[in-house]
Protein backbone atom coordinates (compact mmCIF):
# COMPACT_ATOMS: atom_id res chain seq x y z
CA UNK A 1 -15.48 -28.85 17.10
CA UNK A 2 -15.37 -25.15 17.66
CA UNK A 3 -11.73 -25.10 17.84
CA UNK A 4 -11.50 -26.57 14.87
CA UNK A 5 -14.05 -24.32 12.92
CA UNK A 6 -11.89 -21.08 13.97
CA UNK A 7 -8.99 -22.84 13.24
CA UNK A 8 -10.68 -23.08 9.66
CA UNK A 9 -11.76 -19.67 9.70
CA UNK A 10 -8.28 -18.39 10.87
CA UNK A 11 -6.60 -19.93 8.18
CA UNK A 12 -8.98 -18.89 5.51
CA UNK A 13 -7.50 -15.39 6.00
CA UNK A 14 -4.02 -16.35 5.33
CA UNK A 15 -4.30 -17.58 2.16
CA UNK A 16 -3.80 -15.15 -1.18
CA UNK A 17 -5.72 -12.39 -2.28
CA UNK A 18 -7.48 -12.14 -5.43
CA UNK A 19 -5.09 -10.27 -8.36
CA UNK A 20 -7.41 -7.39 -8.08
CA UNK A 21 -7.14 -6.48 -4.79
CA UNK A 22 -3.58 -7.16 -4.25
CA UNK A 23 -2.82 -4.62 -7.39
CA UNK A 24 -5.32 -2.35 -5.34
CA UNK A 25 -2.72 -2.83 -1.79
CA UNK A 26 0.33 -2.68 -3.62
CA UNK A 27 -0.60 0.44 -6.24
CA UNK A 28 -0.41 2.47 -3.16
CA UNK A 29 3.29 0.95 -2.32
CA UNK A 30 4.66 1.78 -5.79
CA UNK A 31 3.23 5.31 -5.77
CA UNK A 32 4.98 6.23 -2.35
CA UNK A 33 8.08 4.42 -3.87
CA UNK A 34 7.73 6.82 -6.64
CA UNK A 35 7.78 10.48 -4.74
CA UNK A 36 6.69 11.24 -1.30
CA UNK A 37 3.61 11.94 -0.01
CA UNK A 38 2.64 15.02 2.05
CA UNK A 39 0.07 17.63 3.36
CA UNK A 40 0.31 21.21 4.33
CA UNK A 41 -2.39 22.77 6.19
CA UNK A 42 -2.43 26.59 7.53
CA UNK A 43 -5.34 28.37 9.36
CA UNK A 44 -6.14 31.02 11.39
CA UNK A 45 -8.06 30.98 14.42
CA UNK A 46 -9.60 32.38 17.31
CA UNK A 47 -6.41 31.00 18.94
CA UNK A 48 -3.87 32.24 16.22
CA UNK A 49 -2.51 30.74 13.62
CA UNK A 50 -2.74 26.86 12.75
CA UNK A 51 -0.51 24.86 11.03
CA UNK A 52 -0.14 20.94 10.55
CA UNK A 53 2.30 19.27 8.54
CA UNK A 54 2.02 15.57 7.31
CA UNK A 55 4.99 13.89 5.25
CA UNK A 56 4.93 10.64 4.00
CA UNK A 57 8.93 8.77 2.96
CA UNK A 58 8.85 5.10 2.60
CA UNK A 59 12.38 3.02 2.68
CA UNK A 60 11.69 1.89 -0.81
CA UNK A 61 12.17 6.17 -2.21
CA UNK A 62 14.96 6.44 -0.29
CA UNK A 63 16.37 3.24 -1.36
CA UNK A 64 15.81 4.29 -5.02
CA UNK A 65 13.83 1.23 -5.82
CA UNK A 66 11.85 0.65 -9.16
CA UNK A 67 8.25 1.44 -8.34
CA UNK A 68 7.11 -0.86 -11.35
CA UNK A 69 9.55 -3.90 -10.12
CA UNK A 70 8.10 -3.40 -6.68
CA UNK A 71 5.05 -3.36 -7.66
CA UNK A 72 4.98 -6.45 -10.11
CA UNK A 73 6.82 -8.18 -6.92
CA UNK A 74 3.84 -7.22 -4.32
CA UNK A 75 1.37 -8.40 -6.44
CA UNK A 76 2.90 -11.76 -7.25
CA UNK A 77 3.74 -12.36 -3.33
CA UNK A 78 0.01 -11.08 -2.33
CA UNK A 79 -1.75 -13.19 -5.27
CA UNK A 80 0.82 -15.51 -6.39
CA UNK A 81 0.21 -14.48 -9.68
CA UNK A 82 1.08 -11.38 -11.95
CA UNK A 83 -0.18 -8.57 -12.16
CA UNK A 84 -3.09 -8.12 -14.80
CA UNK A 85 -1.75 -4.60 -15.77
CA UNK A 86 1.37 -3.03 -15.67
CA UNK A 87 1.84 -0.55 -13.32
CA UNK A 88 2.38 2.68 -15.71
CA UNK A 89 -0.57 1.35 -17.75
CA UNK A 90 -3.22 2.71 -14.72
């Protein structure tokens, strides 16, 4: 019975998001397939100087794909249905 009831449970997880959420995931996706994302941080110390640098390149920049196409595509595959708004509409 227990097996069974995780079973359930483990499955319930697989199944598609609600169209909300999935345009939440894959916003994220179709901004980083738009420009990179980075951070630059500089400080000073009792040590000396600090510096950490943090850059962000997804395949889909540098394979010049259409962040809007993408993103229609994610949230169809995540929701199985379209998206509610385009992307540039947000």
């Amino acid at each position: 019975m227990r097996a069974r009831l995780l079973l359930l449970f483990f499955l319930a997880g697989c199944g598609p998001m609600s169209v909300q959420r999935a345009e939440e995931v894959c916003l994220d996706r179709a901004r980083l397939a738009e420009a990179p994302r980075g951070t630059i941080g500089v400080g000073a110390g009792s040590g000396g100087m600090i510096s950490d640098v943090e850059l962000t390149v997804t395949s889909d920049y540098l394979m010049g794909r259409d962040p809007s196409a993408l993103y229609d595509a994610c949230v169809y595959q995540k929701s199985g249905q379209p998206p509610t708004r385009p992307l540039y509409s947000r």
